[in-house]
N, C-alpha and C. Protein backbone atom coordinates (compact mmCIF):
# COMPACT_ATOMS: atom_id res chain seq x y z
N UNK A 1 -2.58 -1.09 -5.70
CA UNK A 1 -1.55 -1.74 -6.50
C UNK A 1 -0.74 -0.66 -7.19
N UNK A 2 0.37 -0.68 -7.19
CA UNK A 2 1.58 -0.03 -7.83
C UNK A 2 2.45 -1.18 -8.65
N UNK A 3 2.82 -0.67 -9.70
CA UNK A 3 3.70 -1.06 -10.56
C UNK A 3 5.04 -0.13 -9.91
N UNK A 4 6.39 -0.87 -9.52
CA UNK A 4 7.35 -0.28 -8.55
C UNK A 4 8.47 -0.33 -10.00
N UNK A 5 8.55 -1.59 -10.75
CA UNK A 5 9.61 -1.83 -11.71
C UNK A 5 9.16 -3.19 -12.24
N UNK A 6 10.11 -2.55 -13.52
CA UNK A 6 9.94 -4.10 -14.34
C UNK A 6 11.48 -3.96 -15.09
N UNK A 7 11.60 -5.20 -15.21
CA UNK A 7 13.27 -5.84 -15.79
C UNK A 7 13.20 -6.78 -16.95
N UNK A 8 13.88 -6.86 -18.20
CA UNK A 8 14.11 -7.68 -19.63
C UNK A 8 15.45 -8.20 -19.01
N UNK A 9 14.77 -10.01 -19.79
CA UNK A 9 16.21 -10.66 -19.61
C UNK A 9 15.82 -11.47 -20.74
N UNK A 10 17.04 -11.51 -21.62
CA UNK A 10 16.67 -12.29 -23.41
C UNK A 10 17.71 -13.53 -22.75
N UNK A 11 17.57 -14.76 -23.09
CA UNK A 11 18.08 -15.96 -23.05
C UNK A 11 17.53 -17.02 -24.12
N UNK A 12 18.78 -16.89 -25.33
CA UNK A 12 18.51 -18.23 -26.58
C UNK A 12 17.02 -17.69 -26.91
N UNK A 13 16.91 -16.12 -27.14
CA UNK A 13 15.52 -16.04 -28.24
C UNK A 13 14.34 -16.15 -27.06
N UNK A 14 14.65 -16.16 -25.93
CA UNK A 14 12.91 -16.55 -24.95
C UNK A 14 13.29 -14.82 -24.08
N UNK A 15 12.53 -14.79 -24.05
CA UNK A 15 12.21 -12.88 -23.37
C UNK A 15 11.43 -13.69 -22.21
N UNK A 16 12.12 -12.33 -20.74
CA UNK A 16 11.57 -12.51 -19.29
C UNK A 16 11.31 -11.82 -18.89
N UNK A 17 10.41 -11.10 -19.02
CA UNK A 17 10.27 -9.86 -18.26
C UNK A 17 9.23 -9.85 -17.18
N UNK A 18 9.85 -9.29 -15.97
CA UNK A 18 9.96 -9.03 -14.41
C UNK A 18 9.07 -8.08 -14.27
N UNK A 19 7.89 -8.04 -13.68
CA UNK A 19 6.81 -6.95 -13.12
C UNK A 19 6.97 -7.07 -11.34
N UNK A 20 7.49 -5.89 -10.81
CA UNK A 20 7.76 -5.82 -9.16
C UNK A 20 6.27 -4.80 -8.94
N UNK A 21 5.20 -5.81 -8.20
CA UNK A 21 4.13 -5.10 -7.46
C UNK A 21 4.26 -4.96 -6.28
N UNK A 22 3.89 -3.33 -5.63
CA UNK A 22 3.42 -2.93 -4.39
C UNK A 22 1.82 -3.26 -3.80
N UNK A 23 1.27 -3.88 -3.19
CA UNK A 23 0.10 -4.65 -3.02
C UNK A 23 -0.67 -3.77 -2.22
N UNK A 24 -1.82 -3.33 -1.88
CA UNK A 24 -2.50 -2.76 -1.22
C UNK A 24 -3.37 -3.90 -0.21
N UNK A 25 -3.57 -4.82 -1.62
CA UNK A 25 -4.84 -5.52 -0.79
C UNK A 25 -4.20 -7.25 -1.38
N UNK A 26 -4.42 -8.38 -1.00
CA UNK A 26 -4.60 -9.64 -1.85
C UNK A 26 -5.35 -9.57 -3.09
N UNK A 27 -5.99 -8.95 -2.70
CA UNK A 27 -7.47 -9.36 -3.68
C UNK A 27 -7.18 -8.11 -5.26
N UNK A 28 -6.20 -7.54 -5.48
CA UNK A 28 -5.09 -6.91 -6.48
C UNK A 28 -4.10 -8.07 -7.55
N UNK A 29 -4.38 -8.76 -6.61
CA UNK A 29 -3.38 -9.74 -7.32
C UNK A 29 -3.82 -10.35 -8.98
N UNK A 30 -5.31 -10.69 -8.99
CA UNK A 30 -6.18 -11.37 -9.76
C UNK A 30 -6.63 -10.31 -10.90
N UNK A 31 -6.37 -9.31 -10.31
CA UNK A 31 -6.60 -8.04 -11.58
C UNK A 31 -5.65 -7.69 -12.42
N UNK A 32 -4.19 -7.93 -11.34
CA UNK A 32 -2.60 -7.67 -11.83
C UNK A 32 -2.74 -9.05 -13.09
N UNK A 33 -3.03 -10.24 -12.71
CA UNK A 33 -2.80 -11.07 -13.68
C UNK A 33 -3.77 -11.16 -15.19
N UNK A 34 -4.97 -10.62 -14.52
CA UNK A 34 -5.69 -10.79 -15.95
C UNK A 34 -4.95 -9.53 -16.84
N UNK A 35 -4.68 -8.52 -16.21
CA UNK A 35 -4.36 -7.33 -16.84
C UNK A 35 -3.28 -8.04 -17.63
N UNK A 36 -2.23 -8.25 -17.19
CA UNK A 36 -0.64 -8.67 -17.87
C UNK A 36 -1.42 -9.85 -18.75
N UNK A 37 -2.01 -10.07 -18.53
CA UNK A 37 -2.54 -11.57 -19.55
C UNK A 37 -3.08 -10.88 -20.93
N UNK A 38 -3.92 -10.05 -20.63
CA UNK A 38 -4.35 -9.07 -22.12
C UNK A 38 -3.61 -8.02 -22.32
N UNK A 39 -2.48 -8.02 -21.98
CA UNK A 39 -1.34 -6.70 -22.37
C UNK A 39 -0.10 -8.19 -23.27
N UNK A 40 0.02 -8.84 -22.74
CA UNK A 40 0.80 -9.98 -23.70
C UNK A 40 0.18 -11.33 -24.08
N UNK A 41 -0.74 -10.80 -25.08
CA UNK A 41 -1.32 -12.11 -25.72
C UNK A 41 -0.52 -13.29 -26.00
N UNK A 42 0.58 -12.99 -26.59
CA UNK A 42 1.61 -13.62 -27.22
C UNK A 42 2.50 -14.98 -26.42
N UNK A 43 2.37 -14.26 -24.99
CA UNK A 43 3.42 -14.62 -24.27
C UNK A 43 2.56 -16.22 -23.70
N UNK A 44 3.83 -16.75 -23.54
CA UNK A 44 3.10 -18.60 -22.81
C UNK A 44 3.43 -18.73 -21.64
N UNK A 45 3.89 -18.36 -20.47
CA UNK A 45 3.69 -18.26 -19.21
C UNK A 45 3.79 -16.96 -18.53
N UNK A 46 2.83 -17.06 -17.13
CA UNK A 46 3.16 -16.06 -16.46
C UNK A 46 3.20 -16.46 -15.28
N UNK A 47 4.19 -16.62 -14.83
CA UNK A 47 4.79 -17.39 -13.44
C UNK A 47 4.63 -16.22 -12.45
N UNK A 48 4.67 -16.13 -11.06
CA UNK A 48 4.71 -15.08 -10.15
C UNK A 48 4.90 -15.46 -8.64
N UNK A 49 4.84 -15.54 -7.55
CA UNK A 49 5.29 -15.17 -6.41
C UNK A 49 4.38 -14.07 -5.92
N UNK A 50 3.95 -14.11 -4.33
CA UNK A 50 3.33 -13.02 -3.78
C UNK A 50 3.87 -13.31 -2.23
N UNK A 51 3.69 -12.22 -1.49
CA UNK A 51 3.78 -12.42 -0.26
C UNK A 51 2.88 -10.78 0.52
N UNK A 52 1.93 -11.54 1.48
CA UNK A 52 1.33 -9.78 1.60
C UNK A 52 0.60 -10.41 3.42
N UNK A 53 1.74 -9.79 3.96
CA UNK A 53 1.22 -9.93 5.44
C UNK A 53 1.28 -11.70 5.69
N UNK A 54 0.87 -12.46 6.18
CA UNK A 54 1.04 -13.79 7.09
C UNK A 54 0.49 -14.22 5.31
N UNK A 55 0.20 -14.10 4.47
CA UNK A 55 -0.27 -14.82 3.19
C UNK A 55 0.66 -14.95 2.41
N UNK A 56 1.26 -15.88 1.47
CA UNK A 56 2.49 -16.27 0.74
C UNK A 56 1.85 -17.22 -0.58
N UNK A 57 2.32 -16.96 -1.65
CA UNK A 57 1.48 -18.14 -2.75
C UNK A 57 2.73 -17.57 -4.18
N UNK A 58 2.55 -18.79 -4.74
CA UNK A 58 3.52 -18.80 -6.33
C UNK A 58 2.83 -19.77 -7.11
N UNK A 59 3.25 -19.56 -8.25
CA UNK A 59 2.12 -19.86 -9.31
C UNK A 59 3.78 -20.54 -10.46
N UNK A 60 4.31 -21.88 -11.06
CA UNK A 60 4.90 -21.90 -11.91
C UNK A 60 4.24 -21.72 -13.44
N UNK A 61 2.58 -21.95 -13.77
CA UNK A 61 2.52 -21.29 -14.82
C UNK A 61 2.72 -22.72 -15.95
N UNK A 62 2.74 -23.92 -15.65
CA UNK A 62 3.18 -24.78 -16.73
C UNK A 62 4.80 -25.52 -16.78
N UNK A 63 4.88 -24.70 -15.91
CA UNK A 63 6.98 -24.48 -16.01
C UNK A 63 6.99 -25.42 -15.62
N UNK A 64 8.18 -26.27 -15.44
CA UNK A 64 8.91 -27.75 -14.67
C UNK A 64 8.67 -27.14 -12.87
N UNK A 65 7.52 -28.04 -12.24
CA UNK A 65 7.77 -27.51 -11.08
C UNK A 65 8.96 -27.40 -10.08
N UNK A 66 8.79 -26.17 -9.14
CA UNK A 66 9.93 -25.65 -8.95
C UNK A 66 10.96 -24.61 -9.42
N UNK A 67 10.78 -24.52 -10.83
CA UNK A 67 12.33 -24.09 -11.64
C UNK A 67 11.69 -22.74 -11.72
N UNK A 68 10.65 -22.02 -11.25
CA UNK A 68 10.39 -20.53 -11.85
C UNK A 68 9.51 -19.97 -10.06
N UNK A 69 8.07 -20.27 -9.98
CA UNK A 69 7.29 -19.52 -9.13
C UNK A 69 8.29 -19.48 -7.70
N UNK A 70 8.96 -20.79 -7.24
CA UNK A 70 9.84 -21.16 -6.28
C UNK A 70 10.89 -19.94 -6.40
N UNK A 71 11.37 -20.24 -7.02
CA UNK A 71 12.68 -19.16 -7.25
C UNK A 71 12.14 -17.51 -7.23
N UNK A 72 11.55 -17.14 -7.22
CA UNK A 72 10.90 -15.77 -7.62
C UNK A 72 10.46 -15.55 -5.81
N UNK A 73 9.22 -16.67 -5.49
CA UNK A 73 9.38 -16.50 -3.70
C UNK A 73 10.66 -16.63 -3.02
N UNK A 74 11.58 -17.20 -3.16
CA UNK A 74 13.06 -17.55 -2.47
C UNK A 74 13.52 -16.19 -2.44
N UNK A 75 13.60 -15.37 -3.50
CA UNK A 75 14.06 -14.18 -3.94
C UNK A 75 13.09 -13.17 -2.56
N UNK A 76 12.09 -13.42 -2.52
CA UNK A 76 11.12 -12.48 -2.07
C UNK A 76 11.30 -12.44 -0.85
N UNK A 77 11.55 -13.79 -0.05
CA UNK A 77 11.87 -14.08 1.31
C UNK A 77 12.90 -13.34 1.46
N UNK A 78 14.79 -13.90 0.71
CA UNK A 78 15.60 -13.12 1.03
C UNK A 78 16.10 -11.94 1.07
N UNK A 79 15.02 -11.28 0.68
CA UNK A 79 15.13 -9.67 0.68
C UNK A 79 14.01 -9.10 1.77
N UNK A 80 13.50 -9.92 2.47
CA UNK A 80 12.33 -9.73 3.07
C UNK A 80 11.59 -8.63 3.03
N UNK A 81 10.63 -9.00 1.45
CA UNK A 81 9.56 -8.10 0.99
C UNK A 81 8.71 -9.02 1.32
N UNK A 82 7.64 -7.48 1.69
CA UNK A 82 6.75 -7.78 2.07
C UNK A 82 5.13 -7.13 1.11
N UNK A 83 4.30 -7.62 0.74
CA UNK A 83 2.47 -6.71 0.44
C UNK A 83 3.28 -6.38 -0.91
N UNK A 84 4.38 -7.59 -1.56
CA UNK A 84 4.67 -7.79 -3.20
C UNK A 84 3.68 -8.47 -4.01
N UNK A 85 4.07 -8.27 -5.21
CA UNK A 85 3.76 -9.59 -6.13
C UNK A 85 4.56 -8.99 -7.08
N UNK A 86 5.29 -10.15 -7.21
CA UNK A 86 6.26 -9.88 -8.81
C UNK A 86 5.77 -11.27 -10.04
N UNK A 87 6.08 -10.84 -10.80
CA UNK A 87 5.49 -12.17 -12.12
C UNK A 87 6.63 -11.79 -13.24
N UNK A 88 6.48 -12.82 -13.60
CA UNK A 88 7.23 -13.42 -14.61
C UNK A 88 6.97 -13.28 -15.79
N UNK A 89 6.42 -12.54 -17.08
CA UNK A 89 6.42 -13.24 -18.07
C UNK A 89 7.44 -13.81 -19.09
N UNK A 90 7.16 -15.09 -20.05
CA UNK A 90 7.70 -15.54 -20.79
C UNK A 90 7.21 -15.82 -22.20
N UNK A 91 7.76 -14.91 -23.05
CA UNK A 91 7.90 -15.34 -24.03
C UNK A 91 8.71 -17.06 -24.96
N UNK A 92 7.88 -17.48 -25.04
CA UNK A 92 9.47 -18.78 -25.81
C UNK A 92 9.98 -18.82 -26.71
N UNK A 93 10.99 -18.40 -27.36
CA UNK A 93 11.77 -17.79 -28.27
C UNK A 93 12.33 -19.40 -29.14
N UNK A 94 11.76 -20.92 -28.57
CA UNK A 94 11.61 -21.65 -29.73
C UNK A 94 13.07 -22.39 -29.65
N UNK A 95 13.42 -22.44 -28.48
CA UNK A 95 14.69 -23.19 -28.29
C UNK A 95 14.31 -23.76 -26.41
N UNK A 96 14.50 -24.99 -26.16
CA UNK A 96 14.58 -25.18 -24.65
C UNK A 96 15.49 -25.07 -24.18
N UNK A 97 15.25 -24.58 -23.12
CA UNK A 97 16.44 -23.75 -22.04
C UNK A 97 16.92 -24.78 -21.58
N UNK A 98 16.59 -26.22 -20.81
CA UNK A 98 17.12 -27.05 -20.02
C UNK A 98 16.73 -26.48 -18.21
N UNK A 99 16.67 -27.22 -17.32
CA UNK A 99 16.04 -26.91 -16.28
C UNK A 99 16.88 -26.08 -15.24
N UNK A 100 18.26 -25.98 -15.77
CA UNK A 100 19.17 -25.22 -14.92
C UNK A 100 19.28 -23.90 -15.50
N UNK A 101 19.21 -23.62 -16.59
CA UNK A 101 18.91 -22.62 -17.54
C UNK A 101 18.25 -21.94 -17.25
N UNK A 102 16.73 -22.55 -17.55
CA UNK A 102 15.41 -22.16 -17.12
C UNK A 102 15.48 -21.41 -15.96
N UNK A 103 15.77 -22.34 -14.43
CA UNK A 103 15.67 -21.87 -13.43
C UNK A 103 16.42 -20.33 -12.87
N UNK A 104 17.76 -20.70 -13.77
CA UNK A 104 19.12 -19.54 -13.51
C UNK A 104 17.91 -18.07 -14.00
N UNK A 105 17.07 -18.22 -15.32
CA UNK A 105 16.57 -17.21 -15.97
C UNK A 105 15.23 -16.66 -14.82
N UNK A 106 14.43 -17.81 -14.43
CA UNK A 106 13.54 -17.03 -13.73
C UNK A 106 14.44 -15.88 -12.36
N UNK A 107 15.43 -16.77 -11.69
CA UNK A 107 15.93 -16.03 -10.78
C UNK A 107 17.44 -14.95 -10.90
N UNK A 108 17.44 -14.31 -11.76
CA UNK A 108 18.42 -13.77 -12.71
C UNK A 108 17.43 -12.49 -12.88
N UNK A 109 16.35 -12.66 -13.89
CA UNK A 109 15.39 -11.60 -13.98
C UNK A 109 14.29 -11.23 -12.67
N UNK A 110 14.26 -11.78 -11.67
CA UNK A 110 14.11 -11.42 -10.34
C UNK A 110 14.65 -10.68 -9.76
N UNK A 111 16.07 -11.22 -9.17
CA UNK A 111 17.01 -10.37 -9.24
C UNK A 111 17.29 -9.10 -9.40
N UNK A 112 17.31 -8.94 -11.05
CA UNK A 112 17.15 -7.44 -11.10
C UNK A 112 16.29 -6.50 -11.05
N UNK A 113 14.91 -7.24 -11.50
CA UNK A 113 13.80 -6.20 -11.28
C UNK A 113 13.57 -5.71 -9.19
N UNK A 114 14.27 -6.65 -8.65
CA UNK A 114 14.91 -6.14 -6.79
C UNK A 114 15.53 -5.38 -6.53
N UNK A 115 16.39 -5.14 -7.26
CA UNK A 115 17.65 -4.62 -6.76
C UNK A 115 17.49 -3.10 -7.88
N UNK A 116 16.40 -3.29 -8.93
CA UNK A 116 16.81 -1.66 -9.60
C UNK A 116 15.59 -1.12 -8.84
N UNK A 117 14.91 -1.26 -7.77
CA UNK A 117 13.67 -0.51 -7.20
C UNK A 117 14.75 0.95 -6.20
């Protein structure tokens, strides 16, 4: 496992920040998440996306299904990465985004944590 990049996106007070993993193995994935889980106590979701050889899986995390883990794999396909895992965390900054919002933010901070590798 490699940490490749990570990306901040602030929207109405809620923080997103983008972790882009290089995968060695599947079985990396479950360490990547507990890790980010005790590095941001604070935070209330951690949405993510993987894709590693013929295996594919996303996780929304609580979110409105669809509006976050979806968008993060869509992203992953059209760039066709491959032996990733990127995640999501979210802070909630105490205002609701609305589901177009929401969604624009998970795939917005995707986005860039792609494109600055």
């Amino acid at each position: 496992m490699k940490l490749i990049n990570e990306s901040v996106l602030l929207i109405k007070k809620s923080k997103f920040v983008a972790y882009y993993y290089k995968l060695d193995s599947i079985d990396e994935i479950k360490d990547i998440l507990k890790s980010l889980k005790e590095e941001n106590k604070k935070a209330n979701h951690f949405v993510y996306a993987y894709k590693f050889n013929n295996t594919a899986g996303k996780s929304d995390d609580k979110e409105p299904t669809g509006s976050a883990g979806l968008q993060i794999y869509n992203l992953i396909n059209m760039n066709n990465l491959n032996n990733v895992l990127i995640v999501v965390v979210r802070y909630f900054g105490g205002t609701k985004l609305g589901i177009g919002p929401l969604t624009r933010s998970y795939k917005n901070v995707t986005s860039m944590v792609i494109k600055n590798i």
